[in-house]
C-alpha atoms as a PDB file:
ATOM      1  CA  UNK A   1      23.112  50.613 171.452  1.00  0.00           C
ATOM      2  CA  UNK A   2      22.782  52.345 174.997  1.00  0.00           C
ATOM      3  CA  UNK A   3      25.105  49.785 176.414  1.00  0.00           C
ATOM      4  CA  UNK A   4      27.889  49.790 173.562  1.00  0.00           C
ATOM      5  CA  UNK A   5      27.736  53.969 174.000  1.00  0.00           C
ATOM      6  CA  UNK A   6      28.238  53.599 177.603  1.00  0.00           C
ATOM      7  CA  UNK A   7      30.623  51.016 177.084  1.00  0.00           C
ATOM      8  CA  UNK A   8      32.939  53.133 174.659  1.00  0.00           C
ATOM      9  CA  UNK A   9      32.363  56.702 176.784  1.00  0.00           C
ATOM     10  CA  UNK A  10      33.874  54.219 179.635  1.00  0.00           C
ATOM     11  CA  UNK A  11      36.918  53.430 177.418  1.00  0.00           C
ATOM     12  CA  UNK A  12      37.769  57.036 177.299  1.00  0.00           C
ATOM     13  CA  UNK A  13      37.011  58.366 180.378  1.00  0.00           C
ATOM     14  CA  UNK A  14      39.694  55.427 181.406  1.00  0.00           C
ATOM     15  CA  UNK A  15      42.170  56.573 178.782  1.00  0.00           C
ATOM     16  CA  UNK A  16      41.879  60.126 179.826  1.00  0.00           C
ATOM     17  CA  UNK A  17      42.420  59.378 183.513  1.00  0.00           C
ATOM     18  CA  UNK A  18      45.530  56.892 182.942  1.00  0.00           C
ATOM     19  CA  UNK A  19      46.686  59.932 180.889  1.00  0.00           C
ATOM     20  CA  UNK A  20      46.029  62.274 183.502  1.00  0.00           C
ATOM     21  CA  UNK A  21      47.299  59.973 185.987  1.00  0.00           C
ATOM     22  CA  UNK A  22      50.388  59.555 184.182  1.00  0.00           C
ATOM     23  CA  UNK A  23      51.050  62.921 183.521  1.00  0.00           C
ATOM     24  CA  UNK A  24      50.333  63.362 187.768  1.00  0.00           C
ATOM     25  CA  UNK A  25      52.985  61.111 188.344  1.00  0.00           C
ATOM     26  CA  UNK A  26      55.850  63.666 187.176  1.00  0.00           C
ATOM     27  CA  UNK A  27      54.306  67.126 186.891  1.00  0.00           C
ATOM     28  CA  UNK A  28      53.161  68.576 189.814  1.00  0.00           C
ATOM     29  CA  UNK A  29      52.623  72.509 189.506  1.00  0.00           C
ATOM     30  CA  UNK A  30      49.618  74.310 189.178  1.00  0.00           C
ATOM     31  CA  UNK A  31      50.086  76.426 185.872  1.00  0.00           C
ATOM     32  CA  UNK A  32      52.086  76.374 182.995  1.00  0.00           C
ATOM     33  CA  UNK A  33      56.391  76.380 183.335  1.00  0.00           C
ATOM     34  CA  UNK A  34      57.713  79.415 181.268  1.00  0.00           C
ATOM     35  CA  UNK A  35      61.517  77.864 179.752  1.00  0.00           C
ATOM     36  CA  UNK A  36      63.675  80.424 178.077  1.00  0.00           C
ATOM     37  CA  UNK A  37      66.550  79.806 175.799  1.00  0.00           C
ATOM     38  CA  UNK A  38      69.197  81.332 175.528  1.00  0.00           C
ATOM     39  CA  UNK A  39      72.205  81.317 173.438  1.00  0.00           C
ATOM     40  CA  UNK A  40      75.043  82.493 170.563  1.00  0.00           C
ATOM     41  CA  UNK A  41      73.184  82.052 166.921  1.00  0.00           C
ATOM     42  CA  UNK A  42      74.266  78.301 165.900  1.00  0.00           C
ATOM     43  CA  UNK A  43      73.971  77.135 169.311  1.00  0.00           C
ATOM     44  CA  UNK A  44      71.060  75.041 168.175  1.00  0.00           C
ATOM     45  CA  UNK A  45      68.366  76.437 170.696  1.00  0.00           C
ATOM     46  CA  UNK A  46      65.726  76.027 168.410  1.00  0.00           C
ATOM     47  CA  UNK A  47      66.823  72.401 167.181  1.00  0.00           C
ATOM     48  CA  UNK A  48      66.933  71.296 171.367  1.00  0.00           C
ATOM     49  CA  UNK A  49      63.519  73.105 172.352  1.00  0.00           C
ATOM     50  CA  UNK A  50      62.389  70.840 169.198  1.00  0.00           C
ATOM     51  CA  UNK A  51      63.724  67.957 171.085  1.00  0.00           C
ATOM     52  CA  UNK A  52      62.365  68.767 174.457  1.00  0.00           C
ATOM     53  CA  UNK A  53      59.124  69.461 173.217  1.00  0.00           C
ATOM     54  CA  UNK A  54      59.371  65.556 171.715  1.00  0.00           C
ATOM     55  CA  UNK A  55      60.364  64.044 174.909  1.00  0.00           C
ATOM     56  CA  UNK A  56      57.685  65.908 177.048  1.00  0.00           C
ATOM     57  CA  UNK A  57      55.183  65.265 174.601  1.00  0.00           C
ATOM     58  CA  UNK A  58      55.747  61.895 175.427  1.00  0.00           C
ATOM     59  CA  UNK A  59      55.089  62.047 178.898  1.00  0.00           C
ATOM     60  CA  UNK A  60      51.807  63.465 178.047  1.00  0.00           C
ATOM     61  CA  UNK A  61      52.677  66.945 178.716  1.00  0.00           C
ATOM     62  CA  UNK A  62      51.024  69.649 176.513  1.00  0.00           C
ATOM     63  CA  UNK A  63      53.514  71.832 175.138  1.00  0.00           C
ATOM     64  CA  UNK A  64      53.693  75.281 173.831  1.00  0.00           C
ATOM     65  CA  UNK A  65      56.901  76.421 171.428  1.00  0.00           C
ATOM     66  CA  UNK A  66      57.501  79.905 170.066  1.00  0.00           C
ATOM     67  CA  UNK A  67      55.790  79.173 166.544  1.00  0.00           C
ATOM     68  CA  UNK A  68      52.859  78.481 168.307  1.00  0.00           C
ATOM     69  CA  UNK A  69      52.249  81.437 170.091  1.00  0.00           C
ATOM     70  CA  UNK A  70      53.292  83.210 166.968  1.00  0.00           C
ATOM     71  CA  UNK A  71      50.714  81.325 164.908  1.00  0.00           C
ATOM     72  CA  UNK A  72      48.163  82.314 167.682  1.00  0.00           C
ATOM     73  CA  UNK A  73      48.946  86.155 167.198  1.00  0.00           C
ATOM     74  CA  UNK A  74      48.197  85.449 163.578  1.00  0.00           C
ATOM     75  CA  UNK A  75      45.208  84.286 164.124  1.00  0.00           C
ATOM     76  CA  UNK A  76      43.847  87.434 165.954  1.00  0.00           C
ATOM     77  CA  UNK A  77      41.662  89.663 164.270  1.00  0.00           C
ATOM     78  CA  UNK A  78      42.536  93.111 163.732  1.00  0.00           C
ATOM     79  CA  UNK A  79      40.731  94.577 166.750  1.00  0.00           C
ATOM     80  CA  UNK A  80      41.856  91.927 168.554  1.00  0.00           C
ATOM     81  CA  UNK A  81      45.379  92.963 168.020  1.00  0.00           C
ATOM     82  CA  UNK A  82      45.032  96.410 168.450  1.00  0.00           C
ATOM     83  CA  UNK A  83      43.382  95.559 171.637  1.00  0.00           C
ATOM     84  CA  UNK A  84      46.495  93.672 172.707  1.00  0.00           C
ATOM     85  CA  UNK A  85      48.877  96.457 171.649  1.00  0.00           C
ATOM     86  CA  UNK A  86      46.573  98.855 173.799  1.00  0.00           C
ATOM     87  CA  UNK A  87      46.639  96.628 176.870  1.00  0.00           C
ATOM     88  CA  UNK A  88      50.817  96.557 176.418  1.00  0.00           C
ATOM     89  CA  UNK A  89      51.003  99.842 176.638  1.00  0.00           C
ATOM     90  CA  UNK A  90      48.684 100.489 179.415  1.00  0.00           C
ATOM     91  CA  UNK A  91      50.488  97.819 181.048  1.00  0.00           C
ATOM     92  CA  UNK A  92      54.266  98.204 180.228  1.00  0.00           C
ATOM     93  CA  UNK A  93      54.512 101.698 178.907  1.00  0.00           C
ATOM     94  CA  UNK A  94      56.575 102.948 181.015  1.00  0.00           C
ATOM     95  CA  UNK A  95      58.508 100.298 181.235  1.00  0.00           C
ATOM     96  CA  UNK A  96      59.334 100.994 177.550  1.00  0.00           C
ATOM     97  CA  UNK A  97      59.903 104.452 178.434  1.00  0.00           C
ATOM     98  CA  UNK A  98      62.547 103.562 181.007  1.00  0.00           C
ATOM     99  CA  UNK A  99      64.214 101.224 178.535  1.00  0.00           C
ATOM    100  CA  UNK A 100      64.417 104.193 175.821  1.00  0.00           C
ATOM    101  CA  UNK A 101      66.042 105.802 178.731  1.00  0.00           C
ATOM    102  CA  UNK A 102      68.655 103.517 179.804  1.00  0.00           C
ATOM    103  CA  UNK A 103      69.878 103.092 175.823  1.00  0.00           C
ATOM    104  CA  UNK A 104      69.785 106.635 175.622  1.00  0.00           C
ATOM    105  CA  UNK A 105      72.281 106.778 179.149  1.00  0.00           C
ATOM    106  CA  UNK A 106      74.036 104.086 177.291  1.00  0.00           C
ATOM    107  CA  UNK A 107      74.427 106.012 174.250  1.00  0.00           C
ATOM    108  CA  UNK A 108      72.151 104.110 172.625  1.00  0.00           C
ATOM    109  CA  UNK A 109      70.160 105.700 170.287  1.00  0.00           C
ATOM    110  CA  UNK A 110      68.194 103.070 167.863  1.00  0.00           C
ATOM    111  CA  UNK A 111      64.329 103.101 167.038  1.00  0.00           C
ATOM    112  CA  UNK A 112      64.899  99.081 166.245  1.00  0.00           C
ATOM    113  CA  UNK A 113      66.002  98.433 169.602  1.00  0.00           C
ATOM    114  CA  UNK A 114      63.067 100.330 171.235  1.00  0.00           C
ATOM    115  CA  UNK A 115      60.663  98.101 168.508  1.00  0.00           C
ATOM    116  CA  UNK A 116      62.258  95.040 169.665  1.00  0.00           C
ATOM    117  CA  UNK A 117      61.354  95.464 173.374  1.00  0.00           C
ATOM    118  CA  UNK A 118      57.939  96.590 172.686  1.00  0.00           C
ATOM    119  CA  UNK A 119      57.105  93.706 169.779  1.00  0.00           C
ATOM    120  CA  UNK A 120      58.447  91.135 172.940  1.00  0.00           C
ATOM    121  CA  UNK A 121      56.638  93.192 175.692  1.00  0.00           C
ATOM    122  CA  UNK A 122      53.102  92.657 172.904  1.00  0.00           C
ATOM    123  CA  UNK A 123      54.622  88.744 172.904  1.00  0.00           C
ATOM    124  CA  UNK A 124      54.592  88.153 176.431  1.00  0.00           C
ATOM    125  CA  UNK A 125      50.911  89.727 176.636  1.00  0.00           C
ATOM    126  CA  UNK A 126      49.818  87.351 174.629  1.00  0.00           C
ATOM    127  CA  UNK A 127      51.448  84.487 176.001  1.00  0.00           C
ATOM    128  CA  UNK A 128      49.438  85.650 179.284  1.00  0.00           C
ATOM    129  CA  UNK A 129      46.550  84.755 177.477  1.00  0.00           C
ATOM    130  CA  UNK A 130      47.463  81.904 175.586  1.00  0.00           C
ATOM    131  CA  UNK A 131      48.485  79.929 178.566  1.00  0.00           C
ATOM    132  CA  UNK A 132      45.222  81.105 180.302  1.00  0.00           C
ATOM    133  CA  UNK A 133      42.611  80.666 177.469  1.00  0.00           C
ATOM    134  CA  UNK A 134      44.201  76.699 176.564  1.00  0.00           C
ATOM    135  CA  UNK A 135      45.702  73.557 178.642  1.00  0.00           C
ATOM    136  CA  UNK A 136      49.556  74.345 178.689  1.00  0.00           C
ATOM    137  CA  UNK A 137      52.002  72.574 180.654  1.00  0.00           C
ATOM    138  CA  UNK A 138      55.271  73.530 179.086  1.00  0.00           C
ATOM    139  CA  UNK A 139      55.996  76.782 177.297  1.00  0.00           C
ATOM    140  CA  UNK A 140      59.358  76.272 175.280  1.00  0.00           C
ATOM    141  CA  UNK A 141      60.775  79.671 173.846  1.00  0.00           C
ATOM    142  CA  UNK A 142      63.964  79.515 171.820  1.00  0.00           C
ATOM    143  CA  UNK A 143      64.130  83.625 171.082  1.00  0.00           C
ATOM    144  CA  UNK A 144      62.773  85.115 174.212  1.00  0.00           C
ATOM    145  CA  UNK A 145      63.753  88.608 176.271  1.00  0.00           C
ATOM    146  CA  UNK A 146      67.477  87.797 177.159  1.00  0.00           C
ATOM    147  CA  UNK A 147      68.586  87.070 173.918  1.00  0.00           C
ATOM    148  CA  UNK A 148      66.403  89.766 172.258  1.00  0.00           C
ATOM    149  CA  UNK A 149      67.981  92.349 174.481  1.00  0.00           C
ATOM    150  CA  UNK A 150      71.464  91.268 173.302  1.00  0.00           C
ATOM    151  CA  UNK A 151      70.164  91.529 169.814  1.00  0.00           C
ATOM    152  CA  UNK A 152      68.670  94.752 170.474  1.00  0.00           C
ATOM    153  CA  UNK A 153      72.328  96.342 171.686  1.00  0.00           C
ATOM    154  CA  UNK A 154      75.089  94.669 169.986  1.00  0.00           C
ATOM    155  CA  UNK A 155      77.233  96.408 167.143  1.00  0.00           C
ATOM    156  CA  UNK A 156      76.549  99.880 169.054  1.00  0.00           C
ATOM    157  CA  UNK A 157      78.812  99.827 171.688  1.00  0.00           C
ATOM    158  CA  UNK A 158      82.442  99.463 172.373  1.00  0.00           C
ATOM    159  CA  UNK A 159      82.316  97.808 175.745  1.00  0.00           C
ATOM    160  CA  UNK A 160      79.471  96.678 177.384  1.00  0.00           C
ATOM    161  CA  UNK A 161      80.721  96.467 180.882  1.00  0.00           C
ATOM    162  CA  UNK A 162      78.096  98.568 182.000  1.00  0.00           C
ATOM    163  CA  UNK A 163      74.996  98.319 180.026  1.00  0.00           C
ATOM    164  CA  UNK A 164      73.887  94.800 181.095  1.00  0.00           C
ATOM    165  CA  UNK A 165      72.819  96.323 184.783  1.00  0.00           C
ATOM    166  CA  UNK A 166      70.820  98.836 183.454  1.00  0.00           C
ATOM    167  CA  UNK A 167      68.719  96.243 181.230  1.00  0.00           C
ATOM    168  CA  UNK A 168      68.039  93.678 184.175  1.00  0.00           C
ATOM    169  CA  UNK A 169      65.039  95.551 185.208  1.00  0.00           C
ATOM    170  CA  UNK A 170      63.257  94.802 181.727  1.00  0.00           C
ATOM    171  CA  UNK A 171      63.537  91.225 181.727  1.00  0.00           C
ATOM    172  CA  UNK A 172      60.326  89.047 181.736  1.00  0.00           C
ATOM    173  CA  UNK A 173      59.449  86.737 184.574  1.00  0.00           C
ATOM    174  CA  UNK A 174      60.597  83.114 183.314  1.00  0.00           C
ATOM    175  CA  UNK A 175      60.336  79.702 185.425  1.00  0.00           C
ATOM    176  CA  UNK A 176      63.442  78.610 183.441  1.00  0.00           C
ATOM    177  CA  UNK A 177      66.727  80.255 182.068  1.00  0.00           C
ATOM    178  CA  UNK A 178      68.487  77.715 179.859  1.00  0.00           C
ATOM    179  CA  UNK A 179      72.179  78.774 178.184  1.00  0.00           C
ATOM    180  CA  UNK A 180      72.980  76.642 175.623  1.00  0.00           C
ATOM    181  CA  UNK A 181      77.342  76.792 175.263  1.00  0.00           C
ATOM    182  CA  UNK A 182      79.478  76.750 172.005  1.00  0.00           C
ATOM    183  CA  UNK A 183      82.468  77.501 170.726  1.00  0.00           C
ATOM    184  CA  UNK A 184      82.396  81.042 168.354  1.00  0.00           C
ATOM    185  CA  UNK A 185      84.245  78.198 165.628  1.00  0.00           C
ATOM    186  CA  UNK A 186      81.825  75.955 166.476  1.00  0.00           C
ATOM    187  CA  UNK A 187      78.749  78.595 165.946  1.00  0.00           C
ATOM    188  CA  UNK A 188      80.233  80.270 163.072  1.00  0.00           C
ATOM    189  CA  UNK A 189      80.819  77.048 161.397  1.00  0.00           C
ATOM    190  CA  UNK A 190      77.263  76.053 161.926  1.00  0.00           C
ATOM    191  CA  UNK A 191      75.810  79.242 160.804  1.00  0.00           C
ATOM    192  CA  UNK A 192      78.274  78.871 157.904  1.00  0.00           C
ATOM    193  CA  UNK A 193      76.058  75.916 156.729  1.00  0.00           C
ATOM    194  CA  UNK A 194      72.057  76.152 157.782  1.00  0.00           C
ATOM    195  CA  UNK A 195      69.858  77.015 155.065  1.00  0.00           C
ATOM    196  CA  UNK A 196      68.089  80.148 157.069  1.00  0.00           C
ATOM    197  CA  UNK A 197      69.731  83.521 156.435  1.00  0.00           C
ATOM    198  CA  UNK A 198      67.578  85.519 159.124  1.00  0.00           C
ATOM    199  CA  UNK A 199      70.408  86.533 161.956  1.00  0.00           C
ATOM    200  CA  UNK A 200      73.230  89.464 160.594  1.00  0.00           C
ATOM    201  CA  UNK A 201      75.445  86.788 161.289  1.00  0.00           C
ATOM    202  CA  UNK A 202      74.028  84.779 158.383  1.00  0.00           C
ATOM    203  CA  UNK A 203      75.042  88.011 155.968  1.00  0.00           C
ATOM    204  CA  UNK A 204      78.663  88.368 157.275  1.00  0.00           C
ATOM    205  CA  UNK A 205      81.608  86.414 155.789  1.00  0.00           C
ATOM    206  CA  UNK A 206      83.340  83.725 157.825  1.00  0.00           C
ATOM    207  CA  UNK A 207      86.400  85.718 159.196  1.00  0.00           C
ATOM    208  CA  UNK A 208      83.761  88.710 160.566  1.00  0.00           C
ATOM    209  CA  UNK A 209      81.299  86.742 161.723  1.00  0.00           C
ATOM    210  CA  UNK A 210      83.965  84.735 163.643  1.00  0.00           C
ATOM    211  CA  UNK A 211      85.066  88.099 165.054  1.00  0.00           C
ATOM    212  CA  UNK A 212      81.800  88.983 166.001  1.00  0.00           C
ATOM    213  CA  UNK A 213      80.811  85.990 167.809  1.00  0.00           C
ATOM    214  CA  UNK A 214      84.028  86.528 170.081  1.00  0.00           C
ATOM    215  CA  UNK A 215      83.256  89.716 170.604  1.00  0.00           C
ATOM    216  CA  UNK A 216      79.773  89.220 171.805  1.00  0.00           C
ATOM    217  CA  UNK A 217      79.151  86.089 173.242  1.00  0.00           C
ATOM    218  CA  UNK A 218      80.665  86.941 176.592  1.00  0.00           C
ATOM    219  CA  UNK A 219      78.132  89.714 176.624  1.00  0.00           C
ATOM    220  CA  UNK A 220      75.442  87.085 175.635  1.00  0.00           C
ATOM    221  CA  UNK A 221      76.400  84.703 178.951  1.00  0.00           C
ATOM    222  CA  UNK A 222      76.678  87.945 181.016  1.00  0.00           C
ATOM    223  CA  UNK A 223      72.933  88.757 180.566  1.00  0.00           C
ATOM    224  CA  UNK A 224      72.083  85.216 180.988  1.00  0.00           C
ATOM    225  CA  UNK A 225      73.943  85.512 184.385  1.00  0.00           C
ATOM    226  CA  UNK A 226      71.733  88.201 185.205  1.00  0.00           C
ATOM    227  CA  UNK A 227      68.661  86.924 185.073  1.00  0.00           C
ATOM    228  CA  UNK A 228      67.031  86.563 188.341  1.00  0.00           C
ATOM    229  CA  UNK A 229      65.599  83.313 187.580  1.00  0.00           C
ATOM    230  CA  UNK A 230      66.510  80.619 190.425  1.00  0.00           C
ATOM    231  CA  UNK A 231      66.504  78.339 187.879  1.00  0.00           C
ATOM    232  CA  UNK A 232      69.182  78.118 185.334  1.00  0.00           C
ATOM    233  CA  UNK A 233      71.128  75.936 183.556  1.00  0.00           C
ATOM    234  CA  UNK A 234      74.053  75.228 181.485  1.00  0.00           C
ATOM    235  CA  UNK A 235      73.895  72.952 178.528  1.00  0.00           C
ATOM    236  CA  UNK A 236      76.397  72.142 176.171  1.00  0.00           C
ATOM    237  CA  UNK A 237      76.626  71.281 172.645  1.00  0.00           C
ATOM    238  CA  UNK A 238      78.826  68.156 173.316  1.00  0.00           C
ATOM    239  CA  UNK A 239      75.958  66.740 173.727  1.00  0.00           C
ATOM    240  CA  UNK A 240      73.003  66.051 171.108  1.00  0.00           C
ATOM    241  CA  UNK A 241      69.175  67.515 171.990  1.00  0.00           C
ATOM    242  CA  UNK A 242      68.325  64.292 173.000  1.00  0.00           C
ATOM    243  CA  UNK A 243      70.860  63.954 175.836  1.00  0.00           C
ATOM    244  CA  UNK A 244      69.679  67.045 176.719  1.00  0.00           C
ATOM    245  CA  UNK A 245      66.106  66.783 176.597  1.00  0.00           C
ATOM    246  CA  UNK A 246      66.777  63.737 179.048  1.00  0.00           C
ATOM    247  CA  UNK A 247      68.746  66.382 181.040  1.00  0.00           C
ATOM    248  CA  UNK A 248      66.481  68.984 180.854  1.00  0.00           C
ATOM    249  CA  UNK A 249      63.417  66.562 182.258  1.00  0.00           C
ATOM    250  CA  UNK A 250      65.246  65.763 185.167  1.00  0.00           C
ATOM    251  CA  UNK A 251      65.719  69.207 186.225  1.00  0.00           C
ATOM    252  CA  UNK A 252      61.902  69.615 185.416  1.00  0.00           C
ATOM    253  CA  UNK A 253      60.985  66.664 187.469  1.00  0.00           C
ATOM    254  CA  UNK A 254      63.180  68.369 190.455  1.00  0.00           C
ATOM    255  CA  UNK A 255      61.048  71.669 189.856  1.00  0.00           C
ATOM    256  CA  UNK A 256      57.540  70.305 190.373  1.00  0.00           C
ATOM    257  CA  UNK A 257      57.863  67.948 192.868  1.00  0.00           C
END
């Protein structure tokens, strides 16, 4: 009995190493790699962070995607939560209180666009101590800072020349910025036909959304532009998620040698 215990705890200490080894063999970086999404609604973010998440699972990566950490807020007990909304505040108040300043400058004046920030700002807490409290290689996030902060400002303004300067200094440290491309047809043909209605795109007829998406997806690419991240990248929906899963990986692969 001894001997077929010993035997079998051998067997998967060897499976975890090969794993391990395996996983060594591309993915070399000490902590987990923050990937941000960003693009027009119908781009298919979530639908390609679905298909990275595949591919990397394969290569015996552990990966995190925004339902995740949403299911681990859940989770959380009451005190718990209130405990994480106290540490955001200590921690990014006033940052919050210089965003309600620059909408205001901007002629902003919205109470859902301050929520917004601070719900992401209690987000990205407790991403902090997801990625620190379990084994995460990969965080995938298909609705993260950049596009919340175009969310947060569109259908208020009549230009927004100047407005996407005075929101760079509330984005969120990211490892990755990834800008996924279409068409405004393309997007408001897309949106025309998923089953979701969550986005006010989803509520407005064809003709205004189309209008809509012209009118604001320049804006959209401008903050993307803006992020300080070294590392971003264009992807286009020419291509299916698997294409660009494959091209995603071998910009990872770059990163962490």
């Amino acid at each position: 009995m001894l001997k077929l215990n010993l035997k079998i705890m051998f067997r998967f200490k060897t499976k975890e190493t090969d794993t391990r080894a395996r996983k060594d063999d591309i993915f070399h970086h000490a902590g987990a790699i923050v990937v941000e999404c960003v693009g027009p609604p119908g781009s298919g973010k979530t639908t390609n962070c679905k298909s990275f998440s595949g591919l990397l699972k394969k290569k015996n990566l552990n990966v995190c995607l925004s339902d995740d950490l949403k299911a681990y807020i859940r989770k959380m007990s009451k005190a718990r939560k209130l405990l994480l909304l106290a540490e955001t505040l200590v921690l990014r108040g006033h940052l919050l209180l210089f965003y309600t300043a620059a909408l205001a400058f901007n002629k902003i004046y919205s109470f859902d666009s301050i929520y917004r920030y601070l719900r992401l700002s209690i987000f990205n807490q407790a991403l902090q101590k997801f990625i620190k409290n379990k084994e995460v290689d990969i965080v995938l996030l298909d609705q993260w800072i950049i596009q919340e902060l175009w969310s947060a400002t569109i259908f208020k303004l009549p230009t927004y020349t100047k407005v996407k300067d005075h929101l760079k200094p509330f984005y969120f440290k990211t490892d990755f910025v990834l800008y996924f491309d279409i068409a405004a047809e393309t997007a408001s043909e897309r949106i025309s036909n998923r089953a979701t209605r969550l986005s006010r795109f989803d509520l407005m007829g064809p003709d205004k959304r189309l209008e809509e998406l012209l009118k604001y997806n320049g804006y959209l690419f401008e903050l993307y532009q803006n992020s300080g991240c070294k590392q971003k990248h264009l992807f286009t929906t020419d291509q299916i998620p698997d294409q660009n899963a494959e091209k995603f990986f071998q910009h990872l692969k770059k990163f962490t040698k």
